[in-house]
N, C-alpha and C. Protein backbone atom coordinates (compact mmCIF):
# COMPACT_ATOMS: atom_id res chain seq x y z
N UNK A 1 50.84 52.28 90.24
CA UNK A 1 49.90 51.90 89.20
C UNK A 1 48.80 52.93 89.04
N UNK A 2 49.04 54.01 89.78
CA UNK A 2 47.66 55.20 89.66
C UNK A 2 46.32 54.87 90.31
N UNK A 3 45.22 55.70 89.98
CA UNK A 3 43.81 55.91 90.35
C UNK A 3 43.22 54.35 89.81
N UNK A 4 43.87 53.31 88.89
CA UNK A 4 43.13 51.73 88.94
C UNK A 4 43.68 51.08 90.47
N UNK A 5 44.27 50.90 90.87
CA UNK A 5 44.89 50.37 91.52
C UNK A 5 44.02 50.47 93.30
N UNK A 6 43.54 52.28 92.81
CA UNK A 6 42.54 52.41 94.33
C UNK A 6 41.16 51.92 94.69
N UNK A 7 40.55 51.92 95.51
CA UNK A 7 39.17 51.58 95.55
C UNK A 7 38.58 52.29 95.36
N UNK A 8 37.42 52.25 94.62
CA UNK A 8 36.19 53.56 94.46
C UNK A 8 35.71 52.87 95.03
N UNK A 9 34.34 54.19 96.20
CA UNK A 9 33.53 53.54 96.93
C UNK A 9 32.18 53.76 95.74
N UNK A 10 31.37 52.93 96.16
CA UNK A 10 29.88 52.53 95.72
C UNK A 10 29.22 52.48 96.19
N UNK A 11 28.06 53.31 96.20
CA UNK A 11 27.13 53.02 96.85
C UNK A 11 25.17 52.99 95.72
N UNK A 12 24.73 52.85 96.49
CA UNK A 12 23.06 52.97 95.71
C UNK A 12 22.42 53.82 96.46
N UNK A 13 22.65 54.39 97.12
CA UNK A 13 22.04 55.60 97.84
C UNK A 13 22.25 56.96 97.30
N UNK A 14 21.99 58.02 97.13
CA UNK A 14 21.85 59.32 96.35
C UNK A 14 22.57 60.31 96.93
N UNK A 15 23.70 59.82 98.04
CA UNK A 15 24.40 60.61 98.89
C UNK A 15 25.77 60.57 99.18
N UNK A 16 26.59 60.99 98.80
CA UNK A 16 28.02 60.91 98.77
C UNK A 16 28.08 60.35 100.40
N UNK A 17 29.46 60.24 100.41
CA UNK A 17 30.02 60.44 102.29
C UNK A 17 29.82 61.86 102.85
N UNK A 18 29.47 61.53 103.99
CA UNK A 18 29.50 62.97 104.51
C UNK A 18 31.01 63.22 104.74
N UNK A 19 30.84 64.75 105.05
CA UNK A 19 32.21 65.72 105.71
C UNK A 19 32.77 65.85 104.43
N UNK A 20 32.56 64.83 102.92
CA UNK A 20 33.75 65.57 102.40
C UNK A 20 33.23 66.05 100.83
N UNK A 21 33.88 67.27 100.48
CA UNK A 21 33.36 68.33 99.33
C UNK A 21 33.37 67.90 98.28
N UNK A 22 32.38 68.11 97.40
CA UNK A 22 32.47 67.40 95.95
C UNK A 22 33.02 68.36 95.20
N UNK A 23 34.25 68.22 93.84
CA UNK A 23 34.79 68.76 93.07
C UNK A 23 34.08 69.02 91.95
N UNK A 24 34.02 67.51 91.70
CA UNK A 24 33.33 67.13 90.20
C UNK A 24 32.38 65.95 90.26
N UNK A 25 31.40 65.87 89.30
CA UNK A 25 30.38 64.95 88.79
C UNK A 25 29.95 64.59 88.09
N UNK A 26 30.29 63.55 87.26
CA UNK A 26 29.31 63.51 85.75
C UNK A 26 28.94 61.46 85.96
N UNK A 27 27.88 61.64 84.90
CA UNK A 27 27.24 60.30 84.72
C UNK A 27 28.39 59.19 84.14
N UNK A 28 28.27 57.64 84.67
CA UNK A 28 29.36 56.54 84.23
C UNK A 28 28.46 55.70 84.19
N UNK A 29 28.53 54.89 83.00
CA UNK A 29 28.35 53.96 82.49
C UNK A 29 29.54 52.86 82.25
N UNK A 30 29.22 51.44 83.25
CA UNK A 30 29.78 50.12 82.70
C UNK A 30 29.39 50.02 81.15
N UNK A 31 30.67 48.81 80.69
CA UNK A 31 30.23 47.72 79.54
C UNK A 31 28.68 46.96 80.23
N UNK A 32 28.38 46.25 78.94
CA UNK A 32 27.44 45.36 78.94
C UNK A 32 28.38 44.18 79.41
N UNK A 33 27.31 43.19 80.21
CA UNK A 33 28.04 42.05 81.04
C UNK A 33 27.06 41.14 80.56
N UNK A 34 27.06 39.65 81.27
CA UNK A 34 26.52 38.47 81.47
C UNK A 34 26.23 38.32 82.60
N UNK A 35 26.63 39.53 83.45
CA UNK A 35 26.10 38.90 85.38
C UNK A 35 26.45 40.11 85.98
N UNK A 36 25.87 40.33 87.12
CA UNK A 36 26.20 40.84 87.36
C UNK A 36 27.18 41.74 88.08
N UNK A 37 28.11 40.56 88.48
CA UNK A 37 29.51 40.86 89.27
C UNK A 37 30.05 41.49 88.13
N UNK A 38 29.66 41.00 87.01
CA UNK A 38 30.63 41.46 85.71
C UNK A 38 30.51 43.05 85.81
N UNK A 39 28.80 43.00 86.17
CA UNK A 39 28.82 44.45 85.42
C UNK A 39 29.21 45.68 86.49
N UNK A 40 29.02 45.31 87.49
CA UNK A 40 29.68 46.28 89.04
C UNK A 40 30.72 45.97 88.44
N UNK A 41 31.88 45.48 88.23
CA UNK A 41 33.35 44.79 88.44
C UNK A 41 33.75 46.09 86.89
N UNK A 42 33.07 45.98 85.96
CA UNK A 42 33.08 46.58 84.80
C UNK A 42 33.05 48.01 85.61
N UNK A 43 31.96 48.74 86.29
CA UNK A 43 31.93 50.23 86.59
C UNK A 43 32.82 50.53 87.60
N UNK A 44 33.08 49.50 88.45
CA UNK A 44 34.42 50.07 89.05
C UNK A 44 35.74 50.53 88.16
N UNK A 45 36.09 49.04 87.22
CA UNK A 45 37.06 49.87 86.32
C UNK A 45 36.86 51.15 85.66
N UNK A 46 35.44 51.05 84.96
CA UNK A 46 35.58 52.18 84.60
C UNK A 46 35.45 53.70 85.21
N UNK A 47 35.09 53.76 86.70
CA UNK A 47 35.56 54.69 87.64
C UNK A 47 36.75 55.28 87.33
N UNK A 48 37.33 54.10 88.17
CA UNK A 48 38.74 53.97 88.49
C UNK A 48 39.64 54.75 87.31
N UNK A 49 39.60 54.32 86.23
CA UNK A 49 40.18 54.99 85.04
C UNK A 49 39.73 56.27 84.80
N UNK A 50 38.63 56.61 85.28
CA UNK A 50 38.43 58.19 84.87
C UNK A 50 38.50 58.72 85.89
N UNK A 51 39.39 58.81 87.35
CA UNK A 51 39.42 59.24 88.89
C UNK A 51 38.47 59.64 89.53
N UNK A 52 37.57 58.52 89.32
CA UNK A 52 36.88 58.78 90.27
C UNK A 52 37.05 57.96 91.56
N UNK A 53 36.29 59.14 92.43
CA UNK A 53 36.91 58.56 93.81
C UNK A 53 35.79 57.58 94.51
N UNK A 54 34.21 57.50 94.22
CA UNK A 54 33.17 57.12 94.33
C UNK A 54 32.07 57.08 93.57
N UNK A 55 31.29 56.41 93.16
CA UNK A 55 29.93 56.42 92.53
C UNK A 55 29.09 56.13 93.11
N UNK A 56 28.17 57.26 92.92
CA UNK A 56 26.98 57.64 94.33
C UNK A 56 25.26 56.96 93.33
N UNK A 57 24.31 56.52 93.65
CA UNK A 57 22.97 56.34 93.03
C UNK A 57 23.51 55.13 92.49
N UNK A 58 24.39 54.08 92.86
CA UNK A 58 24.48 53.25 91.52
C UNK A 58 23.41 52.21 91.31
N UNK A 59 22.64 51.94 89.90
CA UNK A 59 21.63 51.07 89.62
C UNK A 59 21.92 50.26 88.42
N UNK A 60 21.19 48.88 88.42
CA UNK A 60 21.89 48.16 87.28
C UNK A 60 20.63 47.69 86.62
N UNK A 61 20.72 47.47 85.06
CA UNK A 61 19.35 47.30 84.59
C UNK A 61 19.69 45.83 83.62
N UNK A 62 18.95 44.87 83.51
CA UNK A 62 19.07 43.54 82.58
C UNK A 62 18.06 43.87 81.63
N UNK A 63 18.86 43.54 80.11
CA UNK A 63 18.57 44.10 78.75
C UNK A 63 18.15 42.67 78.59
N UNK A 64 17.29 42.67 77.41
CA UNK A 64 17.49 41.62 76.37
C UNK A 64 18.44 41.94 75.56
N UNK A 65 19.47 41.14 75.00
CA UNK A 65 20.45 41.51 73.59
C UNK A 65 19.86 39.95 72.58
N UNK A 66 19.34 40.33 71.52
CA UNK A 66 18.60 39.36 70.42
C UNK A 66 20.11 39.30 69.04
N UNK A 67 19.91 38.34 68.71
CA UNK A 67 20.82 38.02 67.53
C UNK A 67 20.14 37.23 67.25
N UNK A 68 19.98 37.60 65.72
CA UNK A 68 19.81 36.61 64.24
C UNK A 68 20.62 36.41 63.65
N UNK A 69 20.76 34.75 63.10
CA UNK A 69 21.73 34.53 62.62
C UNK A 69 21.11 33.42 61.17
N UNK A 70 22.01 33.74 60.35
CA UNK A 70 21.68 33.45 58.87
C UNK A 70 22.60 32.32 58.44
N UNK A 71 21.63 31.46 57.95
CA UNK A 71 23.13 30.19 57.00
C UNK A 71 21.91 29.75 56.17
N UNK A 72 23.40 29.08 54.91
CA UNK A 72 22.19 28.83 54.07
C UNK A 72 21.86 27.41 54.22
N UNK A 73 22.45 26.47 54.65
CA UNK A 73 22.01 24.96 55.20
C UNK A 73 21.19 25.21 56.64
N UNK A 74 21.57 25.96 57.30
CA UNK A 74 21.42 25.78 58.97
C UNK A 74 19.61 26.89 59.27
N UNK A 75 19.62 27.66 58.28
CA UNK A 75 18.52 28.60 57.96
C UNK A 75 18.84 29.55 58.76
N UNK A 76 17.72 30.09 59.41
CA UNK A 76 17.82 31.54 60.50
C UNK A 76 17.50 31.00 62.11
N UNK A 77 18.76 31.21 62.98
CA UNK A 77 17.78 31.30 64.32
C UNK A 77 18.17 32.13 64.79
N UNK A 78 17.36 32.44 65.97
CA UNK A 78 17.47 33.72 66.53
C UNK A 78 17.50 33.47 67.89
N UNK A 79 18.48 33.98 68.57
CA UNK A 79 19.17 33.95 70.06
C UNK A 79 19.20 34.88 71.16
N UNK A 80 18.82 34.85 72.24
CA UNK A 80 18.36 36.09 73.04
C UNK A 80 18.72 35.84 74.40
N UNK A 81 19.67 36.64 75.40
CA UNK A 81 20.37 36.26 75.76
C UNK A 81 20.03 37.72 76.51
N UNK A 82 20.04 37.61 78.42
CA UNK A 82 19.94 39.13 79.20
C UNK A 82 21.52 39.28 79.42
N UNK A 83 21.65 40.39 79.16
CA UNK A 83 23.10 41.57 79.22
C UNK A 83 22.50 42.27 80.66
N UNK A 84 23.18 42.82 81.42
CA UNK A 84 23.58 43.58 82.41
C UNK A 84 24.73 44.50 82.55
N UNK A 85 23.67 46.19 82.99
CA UNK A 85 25.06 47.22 82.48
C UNK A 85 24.44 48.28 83.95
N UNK A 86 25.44 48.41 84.14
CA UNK A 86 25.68 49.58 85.70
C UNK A 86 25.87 50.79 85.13
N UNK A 87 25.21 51.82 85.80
CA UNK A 87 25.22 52.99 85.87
C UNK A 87 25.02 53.65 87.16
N UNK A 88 25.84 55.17 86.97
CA UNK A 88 25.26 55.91 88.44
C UNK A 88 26.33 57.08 88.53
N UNK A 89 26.16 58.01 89.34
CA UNK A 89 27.25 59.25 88.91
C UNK A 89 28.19 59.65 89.53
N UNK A 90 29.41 59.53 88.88
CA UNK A 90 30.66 59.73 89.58
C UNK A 90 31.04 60.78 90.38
N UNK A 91 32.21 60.81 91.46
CA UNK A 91 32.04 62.30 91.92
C UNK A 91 33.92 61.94 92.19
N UNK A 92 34.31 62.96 92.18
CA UNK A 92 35.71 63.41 92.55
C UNK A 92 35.62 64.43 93.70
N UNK A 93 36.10 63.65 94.85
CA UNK A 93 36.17 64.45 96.11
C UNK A 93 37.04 66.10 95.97
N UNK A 94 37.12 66.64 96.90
CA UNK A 94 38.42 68.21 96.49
C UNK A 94 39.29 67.83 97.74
C-alpha cells in the first residue's frame, strides 16, 4: 500500500531524531477539522502521502469559521463554529 500505510513520526519539538540525516524539508499543512484528533489524524495523512517520514515543530491553531445564511421566510442567521488545522515541517530522512 506504499508510504500511507507507514507511520510518520510527530513530534512538537524543533528537532528531528537524532543519528539520522535530513534529505528534504518543506512546510505541511492538515485540512481544517472539528477536533482535534481530526486535525493530527488529517496531517498524518497528509504526511504520509507526500513521504514524509516525520513532522518535526508540529502546532495546531483553533479558527473561528462564521457562516451567514440567507432565506427569505427564515431571514439571516449567522453560525460560528471553531475549526482546527495542524501544521509543522516535514522532513524526509536520506
Amino acid at each position: 500500500m506504499g508510504k500511507q500505510s507507514q507511520q510518520v513520526h510527530m513530534t512538537t519539538t524543533d528537532s528531528p531524531l537524532t543519528g539520522r540525516e535530513i534529505a528534504l524539508s518543506w512546510m505541511i499543512w492538515g485540512a481544517e477539522a472539528r477536533t482535534l484528533t481530526e486535525a493530527y489524524s488529517n496531517l498524518v495523512a497528509i504526511a504520509a502521502s507526500q513521504g514524509a517520514d516525520a513532522v518535526i515543530a508540529v502546532r495546531f491553531v483553533a479558527m473561528p469559521d462564521t457562516h451567514t445564511h440567507h432565506g427569505i421566510i427564515s431571514g439571516e442567521s449567522i453560525e460560528t463554529r471553531t475549526v482546527h488545522q495542524g501544521y509543522g515541517t516535514a522532513i524526509r530522512y536520506s
